[in-house]
Protein backbone atom coordinates (compact mmCIF):
# COMPACT_ATOMS: atom_id res chain seq x y z
CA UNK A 1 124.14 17.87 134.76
CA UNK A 2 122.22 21.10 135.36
CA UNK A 3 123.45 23.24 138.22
CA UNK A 4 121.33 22.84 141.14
CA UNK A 5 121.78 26.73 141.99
CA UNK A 6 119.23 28.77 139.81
CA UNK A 7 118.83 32.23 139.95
CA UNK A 8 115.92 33.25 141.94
CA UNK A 9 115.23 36.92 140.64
CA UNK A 10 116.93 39.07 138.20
CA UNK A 11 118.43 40.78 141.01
CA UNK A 12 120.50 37.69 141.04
CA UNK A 13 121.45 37.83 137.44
CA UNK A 14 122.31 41.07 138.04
CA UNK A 15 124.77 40.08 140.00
CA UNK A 16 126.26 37.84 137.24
CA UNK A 17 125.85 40.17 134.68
CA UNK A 18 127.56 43.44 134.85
CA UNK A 19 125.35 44.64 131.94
CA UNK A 20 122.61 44.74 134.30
CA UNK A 21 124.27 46.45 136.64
CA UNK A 22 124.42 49.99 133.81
CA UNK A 23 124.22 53.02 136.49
CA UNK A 24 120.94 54.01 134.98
CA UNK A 25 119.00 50.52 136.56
CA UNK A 26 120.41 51.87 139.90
CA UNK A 27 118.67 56.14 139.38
CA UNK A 28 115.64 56.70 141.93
CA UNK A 29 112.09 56.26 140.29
CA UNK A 30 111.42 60.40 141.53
CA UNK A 31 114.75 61.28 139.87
CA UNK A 32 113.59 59.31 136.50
CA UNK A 33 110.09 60.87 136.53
CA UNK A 34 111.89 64.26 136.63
CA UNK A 35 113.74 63.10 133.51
CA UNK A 36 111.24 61.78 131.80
CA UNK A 37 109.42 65.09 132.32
CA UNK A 38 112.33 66.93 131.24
CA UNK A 39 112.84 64.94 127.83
CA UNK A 40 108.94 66.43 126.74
CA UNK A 41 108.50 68.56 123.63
CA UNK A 42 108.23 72.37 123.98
CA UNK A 43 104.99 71.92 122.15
CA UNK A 44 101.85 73.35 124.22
CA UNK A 45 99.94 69.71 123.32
CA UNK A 46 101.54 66.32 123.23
CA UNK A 47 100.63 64.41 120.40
CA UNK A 48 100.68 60.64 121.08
CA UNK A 49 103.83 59.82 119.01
CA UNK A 50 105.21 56.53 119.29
CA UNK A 51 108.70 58.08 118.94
CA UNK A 52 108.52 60.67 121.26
CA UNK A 53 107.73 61.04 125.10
CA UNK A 54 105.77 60.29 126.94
CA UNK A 55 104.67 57.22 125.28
CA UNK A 56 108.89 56.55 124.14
CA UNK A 57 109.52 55.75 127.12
CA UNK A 58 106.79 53.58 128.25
CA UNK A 59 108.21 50.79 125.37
CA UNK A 60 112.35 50.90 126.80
CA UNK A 61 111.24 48.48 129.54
CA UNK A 62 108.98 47.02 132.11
CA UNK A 63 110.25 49.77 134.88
CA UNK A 64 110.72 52.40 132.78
CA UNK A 65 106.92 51.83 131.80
CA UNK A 66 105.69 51.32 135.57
CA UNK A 67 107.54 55.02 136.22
CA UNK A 68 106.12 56.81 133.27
CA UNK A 69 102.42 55.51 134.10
CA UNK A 70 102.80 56.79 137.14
CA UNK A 71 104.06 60.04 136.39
CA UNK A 72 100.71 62.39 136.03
CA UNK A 73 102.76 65.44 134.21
CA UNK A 74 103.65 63.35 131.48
CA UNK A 75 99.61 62.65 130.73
CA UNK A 76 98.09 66.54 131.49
CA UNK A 77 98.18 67.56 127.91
CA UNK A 78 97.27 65.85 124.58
CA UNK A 79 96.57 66.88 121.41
CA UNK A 80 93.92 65.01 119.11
CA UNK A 81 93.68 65.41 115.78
CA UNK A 82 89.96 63.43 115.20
CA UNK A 83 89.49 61.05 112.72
CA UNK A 84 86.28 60.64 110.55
CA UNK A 85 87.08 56.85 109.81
CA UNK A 86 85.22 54.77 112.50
CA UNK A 87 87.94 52.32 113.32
CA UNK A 88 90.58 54.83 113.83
CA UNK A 89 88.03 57.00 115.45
CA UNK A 90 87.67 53.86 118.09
CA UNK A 91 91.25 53.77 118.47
CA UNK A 92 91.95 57.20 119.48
CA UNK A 93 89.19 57.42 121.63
CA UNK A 94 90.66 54.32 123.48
CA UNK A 95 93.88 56.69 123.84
CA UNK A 96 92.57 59.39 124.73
CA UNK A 97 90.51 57.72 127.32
CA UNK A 98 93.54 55.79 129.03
CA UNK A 99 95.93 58.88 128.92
CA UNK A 100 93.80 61.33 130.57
CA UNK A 101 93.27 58.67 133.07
CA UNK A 102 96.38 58.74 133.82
CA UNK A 103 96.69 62.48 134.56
CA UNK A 104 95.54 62.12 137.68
CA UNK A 105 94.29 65.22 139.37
CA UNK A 106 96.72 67.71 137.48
CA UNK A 107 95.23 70.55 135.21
CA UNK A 108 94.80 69.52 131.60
CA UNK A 109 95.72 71.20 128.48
CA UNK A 110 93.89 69.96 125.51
CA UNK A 111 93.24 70.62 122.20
CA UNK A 112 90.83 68.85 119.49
CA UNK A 113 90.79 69.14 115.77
CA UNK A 114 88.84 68.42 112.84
CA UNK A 115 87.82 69.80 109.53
CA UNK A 116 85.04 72.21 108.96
CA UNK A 117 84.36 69.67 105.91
CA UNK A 118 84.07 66.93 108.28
CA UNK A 119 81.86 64.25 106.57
CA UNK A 120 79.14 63.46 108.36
CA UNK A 121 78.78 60.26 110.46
CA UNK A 122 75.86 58.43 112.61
CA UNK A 123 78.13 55.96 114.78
CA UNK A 124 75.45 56.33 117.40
CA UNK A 125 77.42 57.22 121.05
CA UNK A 126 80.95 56.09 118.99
CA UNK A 127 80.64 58.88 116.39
CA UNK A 128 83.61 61.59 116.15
CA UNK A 129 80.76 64.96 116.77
CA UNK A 130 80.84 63.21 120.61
CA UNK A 131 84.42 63.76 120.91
CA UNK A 132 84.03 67.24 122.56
CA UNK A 133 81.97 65.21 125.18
CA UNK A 134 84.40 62.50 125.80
CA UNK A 135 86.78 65.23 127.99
CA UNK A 136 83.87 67.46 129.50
CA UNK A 137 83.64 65.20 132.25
CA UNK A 138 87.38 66.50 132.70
CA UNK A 139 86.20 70.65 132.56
CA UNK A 140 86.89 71.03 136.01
CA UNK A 141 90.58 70.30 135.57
CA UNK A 142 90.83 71.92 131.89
CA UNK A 143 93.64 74.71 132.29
CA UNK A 144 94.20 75.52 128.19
CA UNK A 145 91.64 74.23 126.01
CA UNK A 146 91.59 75.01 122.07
CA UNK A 147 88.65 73.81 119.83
CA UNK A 148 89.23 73.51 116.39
CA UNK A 149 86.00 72.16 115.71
CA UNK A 150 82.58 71.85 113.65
CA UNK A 151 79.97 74.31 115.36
CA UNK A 152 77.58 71.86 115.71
CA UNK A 153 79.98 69.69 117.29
CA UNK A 154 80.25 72.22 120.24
CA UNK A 155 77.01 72.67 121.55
CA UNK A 156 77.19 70.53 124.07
CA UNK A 157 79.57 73.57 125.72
CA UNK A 158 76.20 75.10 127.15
CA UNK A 159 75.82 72.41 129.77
CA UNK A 160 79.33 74.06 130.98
CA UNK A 161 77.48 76.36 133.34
CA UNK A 162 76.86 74.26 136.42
CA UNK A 163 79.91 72.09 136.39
CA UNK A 164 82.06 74.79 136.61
CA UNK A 165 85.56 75.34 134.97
CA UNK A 166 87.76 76.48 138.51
CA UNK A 167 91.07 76.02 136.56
CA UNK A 168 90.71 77.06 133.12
CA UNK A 169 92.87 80.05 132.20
CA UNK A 170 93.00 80.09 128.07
CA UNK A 171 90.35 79.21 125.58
CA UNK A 172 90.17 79.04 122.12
CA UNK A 173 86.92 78.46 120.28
CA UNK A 174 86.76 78.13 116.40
CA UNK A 175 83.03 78.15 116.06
CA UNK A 176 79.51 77.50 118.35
CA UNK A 177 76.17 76.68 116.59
CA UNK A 178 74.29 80.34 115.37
CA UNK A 179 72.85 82.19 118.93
CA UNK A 180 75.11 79.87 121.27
CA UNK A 181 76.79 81.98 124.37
CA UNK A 182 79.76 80.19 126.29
CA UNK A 183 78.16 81.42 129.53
CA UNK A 184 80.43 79.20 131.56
CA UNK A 185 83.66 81.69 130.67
CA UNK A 186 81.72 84.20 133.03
CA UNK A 187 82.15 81.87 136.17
CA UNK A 188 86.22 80.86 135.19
CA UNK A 189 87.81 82.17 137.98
CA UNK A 190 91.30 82.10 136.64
CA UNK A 191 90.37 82.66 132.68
CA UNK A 192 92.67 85.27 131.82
CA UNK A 193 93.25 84.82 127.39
CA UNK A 194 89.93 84.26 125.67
CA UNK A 195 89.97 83.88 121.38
CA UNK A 196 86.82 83.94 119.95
CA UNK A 197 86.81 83.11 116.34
CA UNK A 198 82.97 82.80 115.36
CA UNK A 199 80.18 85.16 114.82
CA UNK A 200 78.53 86.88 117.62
CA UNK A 201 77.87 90.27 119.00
CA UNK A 202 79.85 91.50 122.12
CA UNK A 203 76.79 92.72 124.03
CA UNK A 204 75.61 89.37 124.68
CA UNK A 205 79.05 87.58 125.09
CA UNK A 206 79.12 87.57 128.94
CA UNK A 207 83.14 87.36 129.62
CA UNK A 208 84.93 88.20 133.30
CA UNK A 209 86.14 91.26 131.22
CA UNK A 210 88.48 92.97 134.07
CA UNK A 211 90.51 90.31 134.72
CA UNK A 212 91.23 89.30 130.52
CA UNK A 213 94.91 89.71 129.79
CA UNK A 214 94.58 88.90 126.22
CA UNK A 215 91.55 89.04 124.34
CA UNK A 216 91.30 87.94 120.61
CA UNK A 217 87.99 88.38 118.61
CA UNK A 218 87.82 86.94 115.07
CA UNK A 219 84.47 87.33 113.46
CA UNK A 220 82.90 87.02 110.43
CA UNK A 221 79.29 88.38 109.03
CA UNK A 222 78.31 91.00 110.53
CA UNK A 223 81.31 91.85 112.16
CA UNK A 224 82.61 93.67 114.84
CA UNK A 225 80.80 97.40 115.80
CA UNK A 226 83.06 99.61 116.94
CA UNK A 227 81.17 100.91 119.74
CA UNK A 228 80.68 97.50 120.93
CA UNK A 229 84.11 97.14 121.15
CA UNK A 230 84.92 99.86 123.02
CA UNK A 231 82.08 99.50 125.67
CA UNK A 232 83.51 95.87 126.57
CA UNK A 233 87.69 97.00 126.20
CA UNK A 234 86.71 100.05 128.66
CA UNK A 235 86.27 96.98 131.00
CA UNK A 236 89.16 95.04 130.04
CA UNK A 237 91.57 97.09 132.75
CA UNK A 238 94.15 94.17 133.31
CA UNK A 239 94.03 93.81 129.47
CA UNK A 240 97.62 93.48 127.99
CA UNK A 241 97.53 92.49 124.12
CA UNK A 242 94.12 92.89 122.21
CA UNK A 243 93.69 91.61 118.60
CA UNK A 244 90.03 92.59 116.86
CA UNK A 245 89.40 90.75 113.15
CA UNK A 246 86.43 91.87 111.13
CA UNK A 247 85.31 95.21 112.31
CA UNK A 248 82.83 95.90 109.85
CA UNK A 249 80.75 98.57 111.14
CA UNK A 250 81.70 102.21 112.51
CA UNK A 251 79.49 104.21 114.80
CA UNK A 252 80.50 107.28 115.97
CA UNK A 253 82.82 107.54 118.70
CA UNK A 254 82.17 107.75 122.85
CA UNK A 255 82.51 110.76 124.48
CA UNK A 256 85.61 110.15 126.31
CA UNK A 257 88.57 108.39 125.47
CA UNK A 258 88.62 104.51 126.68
CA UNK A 259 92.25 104.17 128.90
CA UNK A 260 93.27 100.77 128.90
CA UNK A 261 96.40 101.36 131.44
CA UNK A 262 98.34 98.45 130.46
CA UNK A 263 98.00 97.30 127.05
CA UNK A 264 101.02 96.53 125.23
CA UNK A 265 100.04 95.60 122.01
CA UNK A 266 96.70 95.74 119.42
CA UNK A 267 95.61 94.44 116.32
CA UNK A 268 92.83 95.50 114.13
CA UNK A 269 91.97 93.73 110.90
CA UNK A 270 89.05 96.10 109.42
CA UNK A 271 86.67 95.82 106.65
CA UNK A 272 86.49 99.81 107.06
CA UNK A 273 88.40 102.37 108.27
CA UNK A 274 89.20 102.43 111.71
CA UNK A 275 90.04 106.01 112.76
CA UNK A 276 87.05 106.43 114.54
CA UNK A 277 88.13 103.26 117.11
CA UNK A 278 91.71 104.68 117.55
CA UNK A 279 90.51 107.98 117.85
CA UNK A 280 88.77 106.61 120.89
CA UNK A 281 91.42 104.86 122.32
CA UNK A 282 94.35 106.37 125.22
CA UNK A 283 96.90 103.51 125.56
CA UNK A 284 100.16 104.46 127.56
CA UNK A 285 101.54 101.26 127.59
CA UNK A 286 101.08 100.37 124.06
CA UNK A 287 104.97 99.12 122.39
CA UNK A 288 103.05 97.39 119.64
CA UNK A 289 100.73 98.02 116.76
CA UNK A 290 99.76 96.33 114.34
CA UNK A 291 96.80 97.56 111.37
CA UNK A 292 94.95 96.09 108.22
CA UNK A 293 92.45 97.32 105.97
CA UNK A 294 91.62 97.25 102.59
CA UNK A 295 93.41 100.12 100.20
CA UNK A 296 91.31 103.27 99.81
CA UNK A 297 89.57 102.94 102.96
CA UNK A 298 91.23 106.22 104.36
CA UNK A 299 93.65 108.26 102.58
CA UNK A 300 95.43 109.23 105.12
CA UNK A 301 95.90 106.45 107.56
CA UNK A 302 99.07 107.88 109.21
CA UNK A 303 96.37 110.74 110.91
CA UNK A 304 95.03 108.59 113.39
CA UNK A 305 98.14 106.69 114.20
CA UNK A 306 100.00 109.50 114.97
CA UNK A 307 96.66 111.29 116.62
CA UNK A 308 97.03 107.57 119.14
CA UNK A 309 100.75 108.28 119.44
CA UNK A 310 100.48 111.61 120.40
CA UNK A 311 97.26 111.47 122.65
CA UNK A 312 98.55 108.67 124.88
CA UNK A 313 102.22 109.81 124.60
CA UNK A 314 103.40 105.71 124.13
CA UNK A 315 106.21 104.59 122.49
CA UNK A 316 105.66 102.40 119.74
CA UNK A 317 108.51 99.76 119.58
CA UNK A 318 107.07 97.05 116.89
CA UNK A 319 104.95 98.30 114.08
CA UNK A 320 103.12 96.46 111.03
CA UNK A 321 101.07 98.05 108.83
CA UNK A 322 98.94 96.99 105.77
CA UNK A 323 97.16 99.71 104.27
CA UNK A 324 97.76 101.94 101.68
CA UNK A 325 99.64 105.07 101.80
CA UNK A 326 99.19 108.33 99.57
CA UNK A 327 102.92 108.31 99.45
CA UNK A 328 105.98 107.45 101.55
CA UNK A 329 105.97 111.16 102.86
CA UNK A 330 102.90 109.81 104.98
CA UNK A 331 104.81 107.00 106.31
CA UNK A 332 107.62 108.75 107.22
CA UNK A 333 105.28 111.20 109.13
CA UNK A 334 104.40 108.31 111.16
CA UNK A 335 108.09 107.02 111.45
CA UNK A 336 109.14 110.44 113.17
CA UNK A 337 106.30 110.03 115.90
CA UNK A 338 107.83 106.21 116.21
CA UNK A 339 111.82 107.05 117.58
CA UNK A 340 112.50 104.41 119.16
CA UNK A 341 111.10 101.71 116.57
CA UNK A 342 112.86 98.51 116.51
CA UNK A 343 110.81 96.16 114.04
CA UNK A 344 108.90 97.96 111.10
CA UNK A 345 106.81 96.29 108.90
CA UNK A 346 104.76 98.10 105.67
CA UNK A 347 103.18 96.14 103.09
CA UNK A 348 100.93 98.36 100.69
CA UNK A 349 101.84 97.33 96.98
CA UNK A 350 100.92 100.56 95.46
CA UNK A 351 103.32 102.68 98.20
CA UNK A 352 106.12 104.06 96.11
CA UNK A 353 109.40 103.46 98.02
CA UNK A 354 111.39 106.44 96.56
CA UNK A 355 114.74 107.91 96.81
CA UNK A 356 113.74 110.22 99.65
CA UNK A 357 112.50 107.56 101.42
CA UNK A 358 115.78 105.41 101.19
CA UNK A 359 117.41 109.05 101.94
CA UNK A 360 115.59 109.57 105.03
CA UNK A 361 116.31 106.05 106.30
CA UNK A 362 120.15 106.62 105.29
CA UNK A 363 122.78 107.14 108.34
CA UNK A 364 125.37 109.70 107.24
CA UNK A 365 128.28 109.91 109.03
CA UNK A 366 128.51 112.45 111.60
CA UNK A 367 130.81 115.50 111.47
CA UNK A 368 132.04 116.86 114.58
CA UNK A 369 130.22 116.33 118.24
CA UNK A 370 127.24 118.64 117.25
CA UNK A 371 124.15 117.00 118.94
CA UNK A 372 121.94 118.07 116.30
CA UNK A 373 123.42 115.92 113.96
CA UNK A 374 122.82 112.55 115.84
CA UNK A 375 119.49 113.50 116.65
CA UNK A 376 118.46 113.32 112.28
CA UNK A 377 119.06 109.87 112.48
CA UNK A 378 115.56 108.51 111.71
CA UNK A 379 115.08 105.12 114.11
CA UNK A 380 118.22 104.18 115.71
CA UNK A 381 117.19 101.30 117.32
CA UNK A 382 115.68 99.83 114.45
CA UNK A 383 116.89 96.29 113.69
CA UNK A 384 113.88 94.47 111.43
CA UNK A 385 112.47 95.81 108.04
CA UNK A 386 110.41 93.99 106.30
CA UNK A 387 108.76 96.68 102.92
CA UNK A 388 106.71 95.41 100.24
CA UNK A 389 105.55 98.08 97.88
CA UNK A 390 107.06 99.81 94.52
CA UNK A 391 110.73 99.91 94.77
CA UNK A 392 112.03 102.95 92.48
CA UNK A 393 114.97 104.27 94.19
CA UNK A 394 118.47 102.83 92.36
CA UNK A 395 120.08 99.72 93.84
CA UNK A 396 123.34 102.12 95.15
CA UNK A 397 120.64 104.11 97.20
CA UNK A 398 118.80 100.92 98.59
CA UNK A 399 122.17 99.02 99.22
CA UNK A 400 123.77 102.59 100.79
CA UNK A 401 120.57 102.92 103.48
CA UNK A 402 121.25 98.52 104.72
CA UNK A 403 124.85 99.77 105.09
CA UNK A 404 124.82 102.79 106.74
CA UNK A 405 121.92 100.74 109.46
CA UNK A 406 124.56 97.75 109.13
CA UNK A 407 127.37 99.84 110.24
CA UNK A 408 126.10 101.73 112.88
CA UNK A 409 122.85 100.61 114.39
CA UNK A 410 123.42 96.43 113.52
CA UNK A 411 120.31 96.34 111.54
CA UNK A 412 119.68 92.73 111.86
CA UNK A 413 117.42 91.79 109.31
CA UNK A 414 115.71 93.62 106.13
CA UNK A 415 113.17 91.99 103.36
CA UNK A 416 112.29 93.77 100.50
CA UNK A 417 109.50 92.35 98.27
CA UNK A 418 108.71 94.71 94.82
CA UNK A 419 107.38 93.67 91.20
CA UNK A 420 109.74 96.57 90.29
CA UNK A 421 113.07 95.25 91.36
CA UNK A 422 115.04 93.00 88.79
CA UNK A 423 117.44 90.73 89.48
CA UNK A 424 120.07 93.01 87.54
CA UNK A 425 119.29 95.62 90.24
CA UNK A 426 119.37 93.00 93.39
CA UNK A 427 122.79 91.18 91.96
CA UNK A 428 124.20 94.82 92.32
CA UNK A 429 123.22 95.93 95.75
CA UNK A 430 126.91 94.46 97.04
CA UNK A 431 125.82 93.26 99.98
CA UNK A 432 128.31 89.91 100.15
CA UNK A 433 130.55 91.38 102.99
CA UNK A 434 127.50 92.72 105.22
CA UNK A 435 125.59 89.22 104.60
CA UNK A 436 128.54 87.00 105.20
CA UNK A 437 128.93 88.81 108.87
CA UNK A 438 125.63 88.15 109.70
CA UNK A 439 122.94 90.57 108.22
CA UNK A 440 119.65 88.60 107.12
CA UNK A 441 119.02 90.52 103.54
CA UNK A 442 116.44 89.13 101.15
CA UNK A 443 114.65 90.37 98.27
CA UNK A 444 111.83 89.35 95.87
């Protein structure tokens, strides 16, 4: 005969079963938001991954699900990969739709993908080119926004101006239709790292220049004019790393040197040589440089880094350079402007890498307390080389300049890439004991 005692709620059967009594039924819905939150990927923008939070945990159970849905920080970023096939195209709009919903009011960071080679689609309303306008009715909570995106597919950007984008503080645009100008950036009050990766001309891109912290141009035909550049960065006074691709045209250079007070590090990728932009340029701050052209565009490139070195008295602590060198006399020029270089980074296949060079990099041993004799050591701090050119010094004087940095300095890490060395030469470097205690050493 049944019992006439049934359990009225699963309180109740909690009470009968200790396996529903676990500690975990018992935590605070705050104190399981906060681990929910917690348990996100480091990545910038969720992707909605069944296995992963935030959408894990909505599938463990019914409270876990009622929490998560009602946790806003879990829903504020997403990252959508669009689809050209209708049906899925349906379905992730349908996501997208329901997780931004449940962001509530908190600042969104979004980004949207999709081939340049996009096929092209007439869904009507439901076709993937709308996706861009499926979140602008979101702008005014956008905080990062990257748009990876046909150009076409981003016109709709223009209609940004009167809604306003009070929260946005980093955009990334991959291309706009020919003549388009993201006017709205001009009224983002808190826009402070702005990449630009399609054609245009800086005179007409109207930016909040003087409060930009990072500013990334990436251009193709025409490119970038140099005195273009410099009459927006002589605005750019809070500007702190500044990366220019495709500077194809040189004018001559301003009158006056343009001081930005508080960049730290700069990247030009040039088409031509680019003396005349860094002879224009006084950076105290800068710690970082970083230059690529194509070989023969100056022979002498090592003149107007040290010229920048010298005129804004900085102190270079990370350099890369891709260029081409007469010789490695012209690098190490530029190596005894740069003391206090920790990361150093050359790649210019036709730069012979001679014995003098591994000489000059070599720490001898120092006899007696004579100051002089510490001060020769060419960059003490250094802890990263990375050298791709023409290897001809002999394997003992490659494998004696890692050691010497090994022993004394801890010289963390050192590629060397050269069509010269053989694998004769680079199973006789005798590096075991060095590489077994730590040192990174590779060479190809």
């Amino acid at each position: 005969m049944p019992s006439s005692k049934q359990p009225s709620s699963l309180n109740d059967h909690a009470s009968k079963d200790p396996l529903l009594e676990s500690p975990i039924r018992k935590v605070p819905a705050e104190v399981l938001s906060k681990i929910f939150v917690d348990s996100l990927p480091d990545d910038k923008f969720m992707s909605p991954d069944a296995n992963a939070t935030p959408l894990l945990v909505t599938q463990i159970n019914s409270r876990w699900r009622e929490v998560a849905l009602r946790t806003p920080s879990l829903w504020c970023s997403f990252d959508w990969k669009v689809s050209h096939t209708r049906d899925i195209y349906m379905a992730q709009s349908f996501t997208v739709q329901r997780w931004l919903q449940r962001s509530g009011g908190r600042p969104l960071s979004l980004r949207l993908i999709a081939s340049e080679h996009h096929p092209s689609t007439d869904y009507g309303p439901c076709s993937p080119e709308h996706c861009l306008q499926m979140v602008m009715p979101y702008a005014q909570r956008w905080k990062i926004l990257e748009l990876y995106l046909p150009a076409h597919w981003c016109s709709c950007l223009q209609y940004l101006d009167s809604m306003g984008t009070p929260l946005l503080e980093s955009i990334k645009i991959q291309a706009l239709p020919e003549g388009a100008n993201p006017a709205f950036l001009a009224k983002a009050p808190r826009l402070s790292h702005v990449d630009l990766r399609f054609p245009f001309t800086t005179h007409s891109t109207i930016l909040p220049w003087a409060q930009l912290t990072s500013l990334h141009f990436g251009v193709g035909f025409p490119g970038l004019v140099t005195t273009e550049c410099l009459q927006k960065l002589q605005e750019c006074t809070s500007l702190l790393h500044c990366t220019l691709i495709g500077i194809a045209q040189v004018d001559p250079s301003m009158d006056s040197p343009v001081t930005l007070p508080k960049l730290q590090s700069l990247f030009l990728h040039a088409a031509v040589d680019v003396a005349l932009l860094l002879d224009s340029l006084l950076l105290p701050k800068l710690e970082q440089l970083r230059l690529s052209y194509p070989s023969g565009v100056d022979p002498s490139p090592s003149r107007p880094i040290i010229s920048l070195i010298e005129r804004s008295s900085c102190v270079i602590k990370h350099l890369r350079l891709s260029t081409q060198f007469s010789s490695d006399e012209g690098l190490l020029d530029v190596l005894r402007n740069t003391p206090l270089l920790e990361t150093l980074k050359v790649a210019d296949e036709d730069l012979v890498l001679s014995a003098h060079f591994m000489e000059r990099l070599t720490i001898h041993p120092v006899i007696g307390d004579d100051p002089s004799d510490h001060a020769s050591h060419m960059l003490p701090n250094l802890r990263y080389l990375y050298l791709k050119g023409n290897v001809t010094s002999s394997a003992v004087e490659l494998a004696q300049m890692v050691r010497s940095r090994w022993n004394t300095t801890r010289l963390e890490e050192v590629h060397i890439t050269s069509s010269s060395i053989s694998e004769a030469l680079e199973s006789s470097l005798k590096l075991d004991d060095c590489i077994d205690a730590g040192l990174i050493f590779v060479v190809e």
